[in-house]
PDB file of N, CA and C in Angstrom:
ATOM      1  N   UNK A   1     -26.937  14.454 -19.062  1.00  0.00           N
ATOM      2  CA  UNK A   1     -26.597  14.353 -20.462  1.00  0.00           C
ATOM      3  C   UNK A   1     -25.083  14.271 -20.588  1.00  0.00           C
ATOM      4  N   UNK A   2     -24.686  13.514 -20.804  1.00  0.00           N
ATOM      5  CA  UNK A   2     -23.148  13.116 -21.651  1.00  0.00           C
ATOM      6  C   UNK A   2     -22.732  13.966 -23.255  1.00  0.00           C
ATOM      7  N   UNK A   3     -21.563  14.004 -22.996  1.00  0.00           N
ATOM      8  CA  UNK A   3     -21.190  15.000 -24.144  1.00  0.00           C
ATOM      9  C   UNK A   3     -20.568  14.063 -25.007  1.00  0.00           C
ATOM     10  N   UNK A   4     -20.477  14.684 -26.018  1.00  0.00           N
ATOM     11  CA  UNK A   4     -19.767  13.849 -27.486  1.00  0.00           C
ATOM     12  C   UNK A   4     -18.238  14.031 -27.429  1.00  0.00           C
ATOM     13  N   UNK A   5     -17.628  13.463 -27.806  1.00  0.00           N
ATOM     14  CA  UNK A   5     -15.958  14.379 -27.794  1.00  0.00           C
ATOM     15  C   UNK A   5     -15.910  15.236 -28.333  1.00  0.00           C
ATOM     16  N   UNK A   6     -16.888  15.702 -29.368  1.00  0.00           N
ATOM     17  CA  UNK A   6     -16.835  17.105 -30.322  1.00  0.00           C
ATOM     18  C   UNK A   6     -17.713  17.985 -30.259  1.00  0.00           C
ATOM     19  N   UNK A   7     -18.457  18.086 -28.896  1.00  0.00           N
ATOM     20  CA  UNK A   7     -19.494  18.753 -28.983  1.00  0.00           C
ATOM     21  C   UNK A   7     -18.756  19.523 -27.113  1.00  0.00           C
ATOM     22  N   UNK A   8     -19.120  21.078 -27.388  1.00  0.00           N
ATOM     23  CA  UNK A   8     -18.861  21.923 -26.317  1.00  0.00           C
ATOM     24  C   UNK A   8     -19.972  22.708 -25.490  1.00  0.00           C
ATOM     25  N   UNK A   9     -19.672  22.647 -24.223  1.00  0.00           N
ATOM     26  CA  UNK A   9     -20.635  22.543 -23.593  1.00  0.00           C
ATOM     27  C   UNK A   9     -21.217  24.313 -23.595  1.00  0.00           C
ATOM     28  N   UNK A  10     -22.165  24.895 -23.732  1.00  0.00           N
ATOM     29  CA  UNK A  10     -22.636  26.280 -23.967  1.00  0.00           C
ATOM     30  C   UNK A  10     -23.291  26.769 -22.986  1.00  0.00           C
ATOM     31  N   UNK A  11     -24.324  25.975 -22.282  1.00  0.00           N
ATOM     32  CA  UNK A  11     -25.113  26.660 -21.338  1.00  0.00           C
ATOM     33  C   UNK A  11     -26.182  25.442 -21.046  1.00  0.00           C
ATOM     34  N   UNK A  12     -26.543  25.691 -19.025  1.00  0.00           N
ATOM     35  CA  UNK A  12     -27.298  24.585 -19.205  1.00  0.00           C
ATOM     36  C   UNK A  12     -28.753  25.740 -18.276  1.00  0.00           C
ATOM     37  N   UNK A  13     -29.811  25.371 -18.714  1.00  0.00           N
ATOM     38  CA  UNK A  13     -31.500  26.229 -18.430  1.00  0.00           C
ATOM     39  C   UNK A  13     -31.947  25.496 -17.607  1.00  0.00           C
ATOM     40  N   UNK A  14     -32.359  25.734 -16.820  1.00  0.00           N
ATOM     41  CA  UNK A  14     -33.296  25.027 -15.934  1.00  0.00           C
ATOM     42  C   UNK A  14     -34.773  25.963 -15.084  1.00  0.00           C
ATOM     43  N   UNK A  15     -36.017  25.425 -15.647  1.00  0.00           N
ATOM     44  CA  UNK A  15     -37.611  25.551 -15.631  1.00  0.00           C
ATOM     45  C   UNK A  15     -38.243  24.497 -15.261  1.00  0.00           C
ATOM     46  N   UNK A  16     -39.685  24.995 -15.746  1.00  0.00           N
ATOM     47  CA  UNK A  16     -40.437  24.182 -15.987  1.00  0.00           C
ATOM     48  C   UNK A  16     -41.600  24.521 -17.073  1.00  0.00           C
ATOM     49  N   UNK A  17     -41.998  23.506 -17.868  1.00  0.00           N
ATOM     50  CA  UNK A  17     -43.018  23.639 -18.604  1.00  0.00           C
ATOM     51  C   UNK A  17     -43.914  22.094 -18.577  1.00  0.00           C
ATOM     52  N   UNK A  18     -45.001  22.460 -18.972  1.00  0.00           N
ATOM     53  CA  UNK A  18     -46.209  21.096 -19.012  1.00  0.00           C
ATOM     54  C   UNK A  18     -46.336  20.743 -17.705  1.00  0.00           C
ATOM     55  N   UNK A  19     -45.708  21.152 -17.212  1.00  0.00           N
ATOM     56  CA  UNK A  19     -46.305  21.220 -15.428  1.00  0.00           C
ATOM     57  C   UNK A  19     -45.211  20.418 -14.811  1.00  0.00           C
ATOM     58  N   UNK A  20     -44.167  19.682 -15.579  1.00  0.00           N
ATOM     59  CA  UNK A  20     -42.811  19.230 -14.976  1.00  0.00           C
ATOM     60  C   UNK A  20     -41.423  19.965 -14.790  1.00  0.00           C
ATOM     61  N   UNK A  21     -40.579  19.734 -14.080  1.00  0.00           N
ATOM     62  CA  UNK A  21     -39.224  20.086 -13.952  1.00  0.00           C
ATOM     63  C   UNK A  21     -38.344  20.070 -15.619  1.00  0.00           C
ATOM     64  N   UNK A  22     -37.763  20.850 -15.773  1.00  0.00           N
ATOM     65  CA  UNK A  22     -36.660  20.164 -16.966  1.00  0.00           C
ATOM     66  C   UNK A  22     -35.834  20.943 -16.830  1.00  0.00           C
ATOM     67  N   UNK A  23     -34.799  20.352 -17.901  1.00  0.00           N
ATOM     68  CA  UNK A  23     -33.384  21.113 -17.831  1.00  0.00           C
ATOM     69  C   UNK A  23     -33.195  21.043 -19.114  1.00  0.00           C
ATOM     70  N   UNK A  24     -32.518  22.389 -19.834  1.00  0.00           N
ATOM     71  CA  UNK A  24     -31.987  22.318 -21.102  1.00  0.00           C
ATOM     72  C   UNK A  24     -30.456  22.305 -21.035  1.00  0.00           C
ATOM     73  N   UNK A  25     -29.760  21.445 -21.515  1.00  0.00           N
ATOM     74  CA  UNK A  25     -28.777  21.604 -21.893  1.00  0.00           C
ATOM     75  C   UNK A  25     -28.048  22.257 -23.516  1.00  0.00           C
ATOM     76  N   UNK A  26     -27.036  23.441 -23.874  1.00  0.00           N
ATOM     77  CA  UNK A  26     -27.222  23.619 -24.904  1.00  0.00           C
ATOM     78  C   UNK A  26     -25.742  23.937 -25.370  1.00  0.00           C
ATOM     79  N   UNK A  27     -25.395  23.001 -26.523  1.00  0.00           N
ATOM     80  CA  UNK A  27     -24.334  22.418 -27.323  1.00  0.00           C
ATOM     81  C   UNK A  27     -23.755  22.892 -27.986  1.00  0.00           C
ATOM     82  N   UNK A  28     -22.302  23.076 -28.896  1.00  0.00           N
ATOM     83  CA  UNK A  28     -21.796  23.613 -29.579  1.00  0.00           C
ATOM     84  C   UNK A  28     -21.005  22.105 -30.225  1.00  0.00           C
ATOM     85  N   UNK A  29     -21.052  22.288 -31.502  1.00  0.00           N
ATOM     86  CA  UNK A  29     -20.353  21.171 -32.156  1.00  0.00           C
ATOM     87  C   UNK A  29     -19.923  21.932 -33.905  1.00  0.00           C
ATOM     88  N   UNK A  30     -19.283  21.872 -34.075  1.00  0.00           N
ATOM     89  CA  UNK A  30     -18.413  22.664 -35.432  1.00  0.00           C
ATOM     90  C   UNK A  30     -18.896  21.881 -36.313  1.00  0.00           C
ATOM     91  N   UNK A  31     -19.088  20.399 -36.636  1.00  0.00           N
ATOM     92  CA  UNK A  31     -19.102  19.215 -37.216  1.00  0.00           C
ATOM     93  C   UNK A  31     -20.461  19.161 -38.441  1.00  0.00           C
ATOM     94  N   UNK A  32     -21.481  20.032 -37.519  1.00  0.00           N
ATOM     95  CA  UNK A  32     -23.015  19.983 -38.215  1.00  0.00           C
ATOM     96  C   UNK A  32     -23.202  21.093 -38.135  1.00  0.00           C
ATOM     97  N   UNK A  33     -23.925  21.488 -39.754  1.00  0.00           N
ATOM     98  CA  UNK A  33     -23.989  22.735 -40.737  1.00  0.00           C
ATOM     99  C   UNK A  33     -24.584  23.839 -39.412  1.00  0.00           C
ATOM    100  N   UNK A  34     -25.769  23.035 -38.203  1.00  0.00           N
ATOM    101  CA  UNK A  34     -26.162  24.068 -37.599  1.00  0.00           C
ATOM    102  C   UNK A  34     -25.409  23.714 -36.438  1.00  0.00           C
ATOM    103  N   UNK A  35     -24.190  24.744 -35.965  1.00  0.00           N
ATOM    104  CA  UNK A  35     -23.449  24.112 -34.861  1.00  0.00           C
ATOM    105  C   UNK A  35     -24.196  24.265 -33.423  1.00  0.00           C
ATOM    106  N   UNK A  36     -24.905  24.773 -33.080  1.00  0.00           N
ATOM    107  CA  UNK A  36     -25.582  25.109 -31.424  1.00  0.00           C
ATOM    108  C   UNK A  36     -26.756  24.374 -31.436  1.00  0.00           C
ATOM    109  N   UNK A  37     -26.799  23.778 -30.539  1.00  0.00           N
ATOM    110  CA  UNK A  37     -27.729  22.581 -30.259  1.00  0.00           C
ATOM    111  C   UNK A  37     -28.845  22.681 -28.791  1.00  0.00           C
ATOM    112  N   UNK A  38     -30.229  22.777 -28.253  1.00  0.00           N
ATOM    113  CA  UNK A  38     -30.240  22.675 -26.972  1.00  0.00           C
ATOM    114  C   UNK A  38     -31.006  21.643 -26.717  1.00  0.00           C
ATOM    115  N   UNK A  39     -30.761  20.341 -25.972  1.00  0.00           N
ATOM    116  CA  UNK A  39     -31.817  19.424 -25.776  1.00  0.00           C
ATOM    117  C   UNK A  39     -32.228  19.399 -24.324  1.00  0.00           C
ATOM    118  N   UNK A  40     -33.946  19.042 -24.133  1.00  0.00           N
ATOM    119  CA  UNK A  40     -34.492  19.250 -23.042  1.00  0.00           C
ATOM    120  C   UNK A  40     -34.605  17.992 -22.323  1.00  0.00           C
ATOM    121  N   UNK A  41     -34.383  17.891 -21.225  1.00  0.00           N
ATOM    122  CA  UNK A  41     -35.207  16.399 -20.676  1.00  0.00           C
ATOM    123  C   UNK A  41     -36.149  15.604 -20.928  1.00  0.00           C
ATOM    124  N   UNK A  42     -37.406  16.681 -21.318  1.00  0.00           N
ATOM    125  CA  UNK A  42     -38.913  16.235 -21.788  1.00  0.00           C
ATOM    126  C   UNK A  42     -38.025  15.564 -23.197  1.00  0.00           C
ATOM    127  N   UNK A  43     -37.212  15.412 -23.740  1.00  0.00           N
ATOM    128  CA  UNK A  43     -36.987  14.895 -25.008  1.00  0.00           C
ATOM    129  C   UNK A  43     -37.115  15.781 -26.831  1.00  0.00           C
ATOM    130  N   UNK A  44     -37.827  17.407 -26.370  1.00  0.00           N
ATOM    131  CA  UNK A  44     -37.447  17.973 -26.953  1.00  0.00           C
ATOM    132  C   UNK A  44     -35.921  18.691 -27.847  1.00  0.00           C
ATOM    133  N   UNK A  45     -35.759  19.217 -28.909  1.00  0.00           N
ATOM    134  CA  UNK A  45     -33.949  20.090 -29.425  1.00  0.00           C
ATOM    135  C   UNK A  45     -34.584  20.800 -30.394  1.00  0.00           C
ATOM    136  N   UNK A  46     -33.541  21.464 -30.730  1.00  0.00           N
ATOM    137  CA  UNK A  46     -33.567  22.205 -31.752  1.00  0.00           C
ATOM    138  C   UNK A  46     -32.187  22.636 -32.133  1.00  0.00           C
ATOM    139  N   UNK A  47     -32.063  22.852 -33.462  1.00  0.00           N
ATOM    140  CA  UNK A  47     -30.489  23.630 -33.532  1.00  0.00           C
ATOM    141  C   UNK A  47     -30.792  24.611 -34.555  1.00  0.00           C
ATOM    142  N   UNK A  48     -30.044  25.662 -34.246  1.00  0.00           N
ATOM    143  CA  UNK A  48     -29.402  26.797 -34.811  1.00  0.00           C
ATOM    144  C   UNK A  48     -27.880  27.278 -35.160  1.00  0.00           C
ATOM    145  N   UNK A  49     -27.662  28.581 -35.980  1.00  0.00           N
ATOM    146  CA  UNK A  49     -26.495  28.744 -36.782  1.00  0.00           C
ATOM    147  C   UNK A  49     -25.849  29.728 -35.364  1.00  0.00           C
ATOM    148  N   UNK A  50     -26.037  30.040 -34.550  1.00  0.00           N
ATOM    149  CA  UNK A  50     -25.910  31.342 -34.011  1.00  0.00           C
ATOM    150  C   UNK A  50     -26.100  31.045 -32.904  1.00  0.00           C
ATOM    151  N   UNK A  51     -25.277  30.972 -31.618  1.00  0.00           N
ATOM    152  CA  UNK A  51     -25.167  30.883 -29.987  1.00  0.00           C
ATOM    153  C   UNK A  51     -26.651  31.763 -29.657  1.00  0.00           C
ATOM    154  N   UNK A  52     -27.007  33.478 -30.265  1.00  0.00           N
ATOM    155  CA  UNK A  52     -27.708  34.138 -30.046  1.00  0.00           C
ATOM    156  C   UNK A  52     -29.536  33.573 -29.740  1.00  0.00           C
ATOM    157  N   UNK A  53     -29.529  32.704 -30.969  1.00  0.00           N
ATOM    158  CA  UNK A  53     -31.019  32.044 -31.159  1.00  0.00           C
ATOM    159  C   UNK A  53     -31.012  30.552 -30.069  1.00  0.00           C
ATOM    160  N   UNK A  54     -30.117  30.142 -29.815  1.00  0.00           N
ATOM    161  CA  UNK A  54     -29.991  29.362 -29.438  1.00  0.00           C
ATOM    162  C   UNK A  54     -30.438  29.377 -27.334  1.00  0.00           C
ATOM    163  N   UNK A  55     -29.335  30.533 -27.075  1.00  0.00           N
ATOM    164  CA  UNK A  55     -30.174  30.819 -26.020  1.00  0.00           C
ATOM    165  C   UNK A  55     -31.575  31.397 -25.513  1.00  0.00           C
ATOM    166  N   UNK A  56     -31.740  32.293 -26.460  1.00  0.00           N
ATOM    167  CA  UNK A  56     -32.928  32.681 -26.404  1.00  0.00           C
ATOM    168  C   UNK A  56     -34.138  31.689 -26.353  1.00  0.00           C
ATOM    169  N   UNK A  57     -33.880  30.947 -27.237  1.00  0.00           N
ATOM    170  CA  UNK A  57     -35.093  29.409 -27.431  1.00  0.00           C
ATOM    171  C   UNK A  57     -35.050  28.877 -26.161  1.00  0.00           C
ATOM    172  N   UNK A  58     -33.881  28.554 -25.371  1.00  0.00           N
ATOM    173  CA  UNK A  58     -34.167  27.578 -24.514  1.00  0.00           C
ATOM    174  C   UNK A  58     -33.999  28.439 -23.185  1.00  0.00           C
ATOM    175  N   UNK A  59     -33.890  29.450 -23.359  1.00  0.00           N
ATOM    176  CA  UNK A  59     -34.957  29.643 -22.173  1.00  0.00           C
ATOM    177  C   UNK A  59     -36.152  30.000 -22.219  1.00  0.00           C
ATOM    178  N   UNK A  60     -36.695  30.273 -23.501  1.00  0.00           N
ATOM    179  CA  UNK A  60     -38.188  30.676 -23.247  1.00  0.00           C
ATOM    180  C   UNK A  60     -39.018  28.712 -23.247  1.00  0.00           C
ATOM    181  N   UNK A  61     -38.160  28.045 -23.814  1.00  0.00           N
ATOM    182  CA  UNK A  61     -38.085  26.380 -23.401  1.00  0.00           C
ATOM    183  C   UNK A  61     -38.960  26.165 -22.072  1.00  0.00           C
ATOM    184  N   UNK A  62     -37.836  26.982 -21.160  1.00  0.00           N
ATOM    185  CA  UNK A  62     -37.880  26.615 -19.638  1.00  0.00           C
ATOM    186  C   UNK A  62     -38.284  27.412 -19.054  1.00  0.00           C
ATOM    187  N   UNK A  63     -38.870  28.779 -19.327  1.00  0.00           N
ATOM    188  CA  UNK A  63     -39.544  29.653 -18.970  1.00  0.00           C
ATOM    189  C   UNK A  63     -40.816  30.463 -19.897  1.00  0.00           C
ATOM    190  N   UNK A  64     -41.525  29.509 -20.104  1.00  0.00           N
ATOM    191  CA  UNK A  64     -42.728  29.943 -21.469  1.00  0.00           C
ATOM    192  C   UNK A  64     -43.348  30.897 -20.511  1.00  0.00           C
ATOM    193  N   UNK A  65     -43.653  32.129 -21.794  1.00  0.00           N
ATOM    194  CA  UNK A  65     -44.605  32.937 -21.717  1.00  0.00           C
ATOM    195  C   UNK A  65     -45.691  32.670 -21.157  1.00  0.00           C
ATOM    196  N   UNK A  66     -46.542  33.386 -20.270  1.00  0.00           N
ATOM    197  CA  UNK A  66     -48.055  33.213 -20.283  1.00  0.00           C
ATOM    198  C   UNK A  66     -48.722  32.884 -21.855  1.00  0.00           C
ATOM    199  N   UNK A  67     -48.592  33.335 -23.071  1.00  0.00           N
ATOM    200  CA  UNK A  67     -49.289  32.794 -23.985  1.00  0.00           C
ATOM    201  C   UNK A  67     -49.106  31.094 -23.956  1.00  0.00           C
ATOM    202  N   UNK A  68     -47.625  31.260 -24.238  1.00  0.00           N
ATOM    203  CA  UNK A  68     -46.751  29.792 -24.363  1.00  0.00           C
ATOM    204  C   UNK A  68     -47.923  28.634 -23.118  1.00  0.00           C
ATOM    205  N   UNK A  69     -47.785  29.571 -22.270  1.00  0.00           N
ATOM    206  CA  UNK A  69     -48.534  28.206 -21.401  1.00  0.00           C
ATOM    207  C   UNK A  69     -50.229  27.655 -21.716  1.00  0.00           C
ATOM    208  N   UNK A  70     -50.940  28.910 -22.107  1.00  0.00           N
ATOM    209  CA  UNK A  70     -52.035  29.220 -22.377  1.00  0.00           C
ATOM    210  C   UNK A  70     -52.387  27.770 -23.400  1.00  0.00           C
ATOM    211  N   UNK A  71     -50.864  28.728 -24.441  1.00  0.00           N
ATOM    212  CA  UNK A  71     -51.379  27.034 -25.353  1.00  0.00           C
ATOM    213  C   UNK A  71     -51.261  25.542 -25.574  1.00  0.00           C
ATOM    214  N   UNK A  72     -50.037  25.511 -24.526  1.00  0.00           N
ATOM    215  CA  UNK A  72     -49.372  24.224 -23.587  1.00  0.00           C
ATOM    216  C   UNK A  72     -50.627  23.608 -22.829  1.00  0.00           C
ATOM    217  N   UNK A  73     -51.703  23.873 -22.484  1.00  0.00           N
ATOM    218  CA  UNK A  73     -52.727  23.577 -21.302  1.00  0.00           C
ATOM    219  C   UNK A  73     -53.606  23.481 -22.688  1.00  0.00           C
ATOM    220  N   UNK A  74     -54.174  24.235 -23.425  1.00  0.00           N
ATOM    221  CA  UNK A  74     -54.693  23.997 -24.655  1.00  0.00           C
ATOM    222  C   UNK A  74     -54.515  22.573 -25.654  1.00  0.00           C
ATOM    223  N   UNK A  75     -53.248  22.416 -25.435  1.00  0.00           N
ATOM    224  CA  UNK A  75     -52.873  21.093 -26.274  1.00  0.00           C
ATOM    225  C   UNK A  75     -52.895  20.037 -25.305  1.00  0.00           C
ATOM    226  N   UNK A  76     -52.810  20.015 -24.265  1.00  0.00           N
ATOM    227  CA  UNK A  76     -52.912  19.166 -23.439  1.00  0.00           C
ATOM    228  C   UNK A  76     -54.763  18.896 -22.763  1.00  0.00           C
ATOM    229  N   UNK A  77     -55.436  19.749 -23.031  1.00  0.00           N
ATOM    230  CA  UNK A  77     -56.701  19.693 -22.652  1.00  0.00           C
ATOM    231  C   UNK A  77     -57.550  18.699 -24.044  1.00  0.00           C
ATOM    232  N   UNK A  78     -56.860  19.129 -25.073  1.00  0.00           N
ATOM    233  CA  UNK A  78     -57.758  18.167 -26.403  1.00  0.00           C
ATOM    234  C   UNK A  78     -57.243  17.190 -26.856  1.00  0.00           C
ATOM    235  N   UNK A  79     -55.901  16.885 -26.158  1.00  0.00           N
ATOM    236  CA  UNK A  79     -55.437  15.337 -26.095  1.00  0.00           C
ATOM    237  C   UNK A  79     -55.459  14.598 -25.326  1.00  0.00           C
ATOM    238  N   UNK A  80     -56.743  15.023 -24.122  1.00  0.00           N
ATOM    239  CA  UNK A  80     -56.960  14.378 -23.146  1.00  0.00           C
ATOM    240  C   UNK A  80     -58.103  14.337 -23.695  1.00  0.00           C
ATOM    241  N   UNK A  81     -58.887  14.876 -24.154  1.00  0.00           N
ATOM    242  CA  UNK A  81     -60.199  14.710 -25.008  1.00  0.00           C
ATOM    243  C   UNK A  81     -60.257  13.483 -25.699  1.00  0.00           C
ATOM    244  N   UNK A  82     -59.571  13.694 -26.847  1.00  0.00           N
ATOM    245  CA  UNK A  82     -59.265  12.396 -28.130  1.00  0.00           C
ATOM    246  C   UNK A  82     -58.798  11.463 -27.781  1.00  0.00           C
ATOM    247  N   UNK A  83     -58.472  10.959 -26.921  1.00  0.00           N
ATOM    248  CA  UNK A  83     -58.039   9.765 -25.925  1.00  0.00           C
ATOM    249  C   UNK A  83     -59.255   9.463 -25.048  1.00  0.00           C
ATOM    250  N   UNK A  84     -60.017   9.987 -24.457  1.00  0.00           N
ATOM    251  CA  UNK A  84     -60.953   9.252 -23.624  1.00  0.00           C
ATOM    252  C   UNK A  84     -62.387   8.691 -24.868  1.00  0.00           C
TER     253      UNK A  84
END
């Protein structure tokens, strides 16, 4: 991931979820109302007001809970359904 000229670099996560590798990278930019940013490889982000929420999200991102996965395999089991 490439940085913006106005965006500072905060922290980068690295897991896995959905059964692949990823990496979160996570942003600081003054510019937009929510300045902390974290985007995942899988193509997931989110932003928040507060460095605090920000890390917290992306690592549970890259390190989901046993529930988290429970329902990750759940959503992935009935969209393999509705497709065949």
């Amino acid at each position: 991931m490439t940085l913006q000229k106005n965006e500072i670099w905060v922290g980068t996560y690295q897991g896995r979820h959905d059964g692949t590798q990823v990496t979160v990278t996570a942003t600081r930019d003054d510019t937009r109302p929510e300045p902390y940013v974290w985007t995942c490889s899988c193509g997931a982000s989110r932003s928040f007001p507060a460095k605090y929420g920000v890390d917290r999200s992306a690592w549970r991102h890259t390190h989901p809970t046993r529930w988290d996965q429970l329902r990750q395999w759940t959503a992935r089991l009935f969209r393999t359904r509705s497709t065949s």
